[in-house]
N, C-alpha and C. Protein backbone atom coordinates (compact mmCIF):
# COMPACT_ATOMS: atom_id res chain seq x y z
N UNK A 1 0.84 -1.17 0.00
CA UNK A 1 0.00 0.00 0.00
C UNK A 1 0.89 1.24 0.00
N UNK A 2 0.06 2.56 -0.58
CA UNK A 2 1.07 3.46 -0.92
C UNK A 2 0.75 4.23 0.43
N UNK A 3 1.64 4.83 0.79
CA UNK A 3 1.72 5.83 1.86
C UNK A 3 1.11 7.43 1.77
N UNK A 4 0.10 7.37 2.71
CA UNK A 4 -0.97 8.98 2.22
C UNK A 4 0.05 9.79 2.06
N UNK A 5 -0.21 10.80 1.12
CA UNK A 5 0.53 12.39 0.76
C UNK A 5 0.21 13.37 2.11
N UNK A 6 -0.78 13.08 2.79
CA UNK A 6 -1.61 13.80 3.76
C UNK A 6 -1.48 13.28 5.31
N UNK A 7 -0.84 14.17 6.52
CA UNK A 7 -0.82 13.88 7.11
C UNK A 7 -1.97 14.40 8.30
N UNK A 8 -2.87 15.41 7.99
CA UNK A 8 -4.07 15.12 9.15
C UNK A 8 -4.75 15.58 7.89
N UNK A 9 -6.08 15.55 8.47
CA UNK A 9 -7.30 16.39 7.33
C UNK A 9 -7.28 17.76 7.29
N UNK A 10 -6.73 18.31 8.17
CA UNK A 10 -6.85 19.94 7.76
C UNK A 10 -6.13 20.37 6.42
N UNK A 11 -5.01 19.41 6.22
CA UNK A 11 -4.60 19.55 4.98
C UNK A 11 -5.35 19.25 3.72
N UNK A 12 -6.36 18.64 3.93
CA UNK A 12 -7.30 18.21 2.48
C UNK A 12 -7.87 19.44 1.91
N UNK A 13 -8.51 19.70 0.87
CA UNK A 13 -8.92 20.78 0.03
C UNK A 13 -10.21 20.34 0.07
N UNK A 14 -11.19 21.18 0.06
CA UNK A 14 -12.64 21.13 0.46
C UNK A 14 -13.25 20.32 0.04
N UNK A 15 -13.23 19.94 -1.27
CA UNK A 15 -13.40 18.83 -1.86
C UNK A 15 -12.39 18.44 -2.76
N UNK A 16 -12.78 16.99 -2.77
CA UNK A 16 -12.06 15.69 -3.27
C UNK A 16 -12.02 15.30 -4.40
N UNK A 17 -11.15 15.29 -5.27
CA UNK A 17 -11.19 14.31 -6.46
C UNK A 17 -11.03 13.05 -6.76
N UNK A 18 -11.00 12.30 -7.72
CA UNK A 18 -10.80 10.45 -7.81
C UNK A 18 -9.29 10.84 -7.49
N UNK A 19 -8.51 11.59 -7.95
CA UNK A 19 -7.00 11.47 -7.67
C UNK A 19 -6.45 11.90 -5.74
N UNK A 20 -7.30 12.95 -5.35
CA UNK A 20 -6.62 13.22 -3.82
C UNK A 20 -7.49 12.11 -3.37
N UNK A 21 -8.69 11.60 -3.75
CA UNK A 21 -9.24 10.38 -2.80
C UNK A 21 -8.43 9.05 -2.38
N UNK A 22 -7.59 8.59 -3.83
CA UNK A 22 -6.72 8.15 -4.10
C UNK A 22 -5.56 8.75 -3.13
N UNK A 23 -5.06 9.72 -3.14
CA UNK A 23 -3.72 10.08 -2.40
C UNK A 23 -4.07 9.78 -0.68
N UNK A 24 -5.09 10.27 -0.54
CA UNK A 24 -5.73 10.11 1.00
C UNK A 24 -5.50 8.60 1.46
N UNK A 25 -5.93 7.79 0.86
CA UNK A 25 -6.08 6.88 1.15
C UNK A 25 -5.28 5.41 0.66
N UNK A 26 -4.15 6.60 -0.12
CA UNK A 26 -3.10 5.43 0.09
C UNK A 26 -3.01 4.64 -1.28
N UNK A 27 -3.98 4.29 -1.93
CA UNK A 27 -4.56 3.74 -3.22
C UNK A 27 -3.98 4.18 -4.34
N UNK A 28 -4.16 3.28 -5.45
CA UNK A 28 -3.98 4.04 -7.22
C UNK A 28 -5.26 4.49 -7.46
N UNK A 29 -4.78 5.51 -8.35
CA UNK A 29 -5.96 6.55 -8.85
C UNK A 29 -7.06 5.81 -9.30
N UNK A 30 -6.54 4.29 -9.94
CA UNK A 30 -7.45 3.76 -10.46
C UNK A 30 -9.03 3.36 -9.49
N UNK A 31 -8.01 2.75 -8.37
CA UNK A 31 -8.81 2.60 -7.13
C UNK A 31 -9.46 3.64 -6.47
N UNK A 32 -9.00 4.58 -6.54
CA UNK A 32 -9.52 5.87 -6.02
C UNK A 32 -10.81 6.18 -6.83
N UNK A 33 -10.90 6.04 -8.57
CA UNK A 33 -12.02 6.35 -8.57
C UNK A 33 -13.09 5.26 -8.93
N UNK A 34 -12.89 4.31 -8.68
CA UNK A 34 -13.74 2.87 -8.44
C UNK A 34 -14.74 3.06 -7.14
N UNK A 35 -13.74 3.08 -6.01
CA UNK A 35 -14.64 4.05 -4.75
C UNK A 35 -15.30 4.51 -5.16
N UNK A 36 -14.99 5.95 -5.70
CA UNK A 36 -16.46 6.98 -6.01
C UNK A 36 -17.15 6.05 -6.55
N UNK A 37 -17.76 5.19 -7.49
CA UNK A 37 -19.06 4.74 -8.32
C UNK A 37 -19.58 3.62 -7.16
N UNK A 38 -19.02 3.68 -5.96
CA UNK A 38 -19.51 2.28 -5.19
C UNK A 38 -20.70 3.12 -4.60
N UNK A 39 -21.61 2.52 -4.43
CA UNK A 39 -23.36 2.96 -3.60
C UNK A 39 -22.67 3.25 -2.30
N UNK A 40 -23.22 4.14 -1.92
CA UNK A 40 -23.23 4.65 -0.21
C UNK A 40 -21.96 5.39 -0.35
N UNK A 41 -21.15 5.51 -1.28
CA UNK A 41 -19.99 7.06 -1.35
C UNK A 41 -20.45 8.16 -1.40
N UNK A 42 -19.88 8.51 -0.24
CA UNK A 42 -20.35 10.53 -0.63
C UNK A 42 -20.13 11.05 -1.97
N UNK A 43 -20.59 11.06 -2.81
CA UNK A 43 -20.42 11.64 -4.26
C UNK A 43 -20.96 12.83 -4.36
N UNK A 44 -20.83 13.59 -5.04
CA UNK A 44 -21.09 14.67 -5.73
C UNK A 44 -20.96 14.85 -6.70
N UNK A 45 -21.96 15.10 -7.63
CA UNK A 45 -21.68 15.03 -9.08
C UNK A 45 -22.12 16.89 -9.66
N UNK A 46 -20.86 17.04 -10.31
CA UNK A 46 -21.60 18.14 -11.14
C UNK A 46 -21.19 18.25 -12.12
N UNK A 47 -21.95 18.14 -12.89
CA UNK A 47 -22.20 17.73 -14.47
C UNK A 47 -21.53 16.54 -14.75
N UNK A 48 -20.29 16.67 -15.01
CA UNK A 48 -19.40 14.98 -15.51
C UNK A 48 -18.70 15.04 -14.17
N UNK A 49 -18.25 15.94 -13.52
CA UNK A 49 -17.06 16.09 -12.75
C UNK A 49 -17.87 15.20 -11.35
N UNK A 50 -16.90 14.45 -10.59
CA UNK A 50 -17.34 14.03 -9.17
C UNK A 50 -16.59 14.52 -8.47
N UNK A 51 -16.65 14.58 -7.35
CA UNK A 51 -16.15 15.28 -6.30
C UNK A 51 -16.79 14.70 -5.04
N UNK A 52 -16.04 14.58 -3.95
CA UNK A 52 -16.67 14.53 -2.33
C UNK A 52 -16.30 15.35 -1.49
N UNK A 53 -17.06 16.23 -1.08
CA UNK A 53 -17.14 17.01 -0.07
C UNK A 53 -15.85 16.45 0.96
N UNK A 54 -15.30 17.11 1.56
CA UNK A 54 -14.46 17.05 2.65
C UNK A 54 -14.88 16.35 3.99
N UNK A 55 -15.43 16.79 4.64
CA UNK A 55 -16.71 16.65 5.61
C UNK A 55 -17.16 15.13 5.63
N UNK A 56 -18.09 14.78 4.30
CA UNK A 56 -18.46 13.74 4.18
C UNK A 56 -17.35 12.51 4.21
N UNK A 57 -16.43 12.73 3.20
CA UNK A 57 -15.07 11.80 3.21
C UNK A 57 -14.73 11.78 4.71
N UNK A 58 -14.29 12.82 5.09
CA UNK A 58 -14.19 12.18 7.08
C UNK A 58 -15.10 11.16 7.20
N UNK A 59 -16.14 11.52 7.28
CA UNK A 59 -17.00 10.65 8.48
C UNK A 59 -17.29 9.59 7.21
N UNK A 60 -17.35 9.39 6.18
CA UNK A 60 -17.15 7.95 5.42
C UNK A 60 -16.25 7.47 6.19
N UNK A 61 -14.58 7.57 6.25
CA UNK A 61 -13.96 7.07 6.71
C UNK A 61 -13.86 6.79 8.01
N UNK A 62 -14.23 7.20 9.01
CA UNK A 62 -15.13 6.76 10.84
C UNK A 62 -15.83 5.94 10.33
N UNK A 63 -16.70 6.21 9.85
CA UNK A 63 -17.42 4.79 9.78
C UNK A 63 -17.13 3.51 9.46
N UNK A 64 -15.99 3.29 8.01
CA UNK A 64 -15.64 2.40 7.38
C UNK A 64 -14.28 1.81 8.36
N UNK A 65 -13.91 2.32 9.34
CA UNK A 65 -12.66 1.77 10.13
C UNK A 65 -13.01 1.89 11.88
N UNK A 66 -14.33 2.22 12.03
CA UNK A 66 -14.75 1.64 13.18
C UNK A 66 -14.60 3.01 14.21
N UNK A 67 -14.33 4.02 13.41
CA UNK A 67 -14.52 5.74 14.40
C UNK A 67 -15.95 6.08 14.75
N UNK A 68 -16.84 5.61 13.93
CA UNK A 68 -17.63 6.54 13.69
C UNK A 68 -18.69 6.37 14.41
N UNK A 69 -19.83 7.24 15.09
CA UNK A 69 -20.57 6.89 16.30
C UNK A 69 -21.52 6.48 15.87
């Protein structure tokens, strides 16, 4: 596994692309944007472009590793 670019979240940018989702989490881009099309991802779509909110990607990730209340 690749090692995050990111060392807390304040460093993330408001929202997310398939590529920083990817960097966040360690993954290839490829993987990064496979995530986004999975059901129950915070997605955001506008127009072609996806994106995830900042915010939401946190607490996806609490939830998916056992943080989350």
């Amino acid at each position: 596994m690749k090692e995050s670019a990111y060392k807390n979240y304040e460093e993330l940018p408001l929202f997310l692309n398939p590529k920083t989702v990817a960097k966040v989490l360690g993954v290839s881009p490829s993987s990064g944007y496979e995530l986004m099309h999975e059901p129950g991802f915070p997605v955001l779509r506008i127009g072609n472009r996806m994106v995830v909110p900042k915010e939401q990607f946190i607490q996806w990730v609490k939830e998916h590793t056992g943080g989350g209340t």
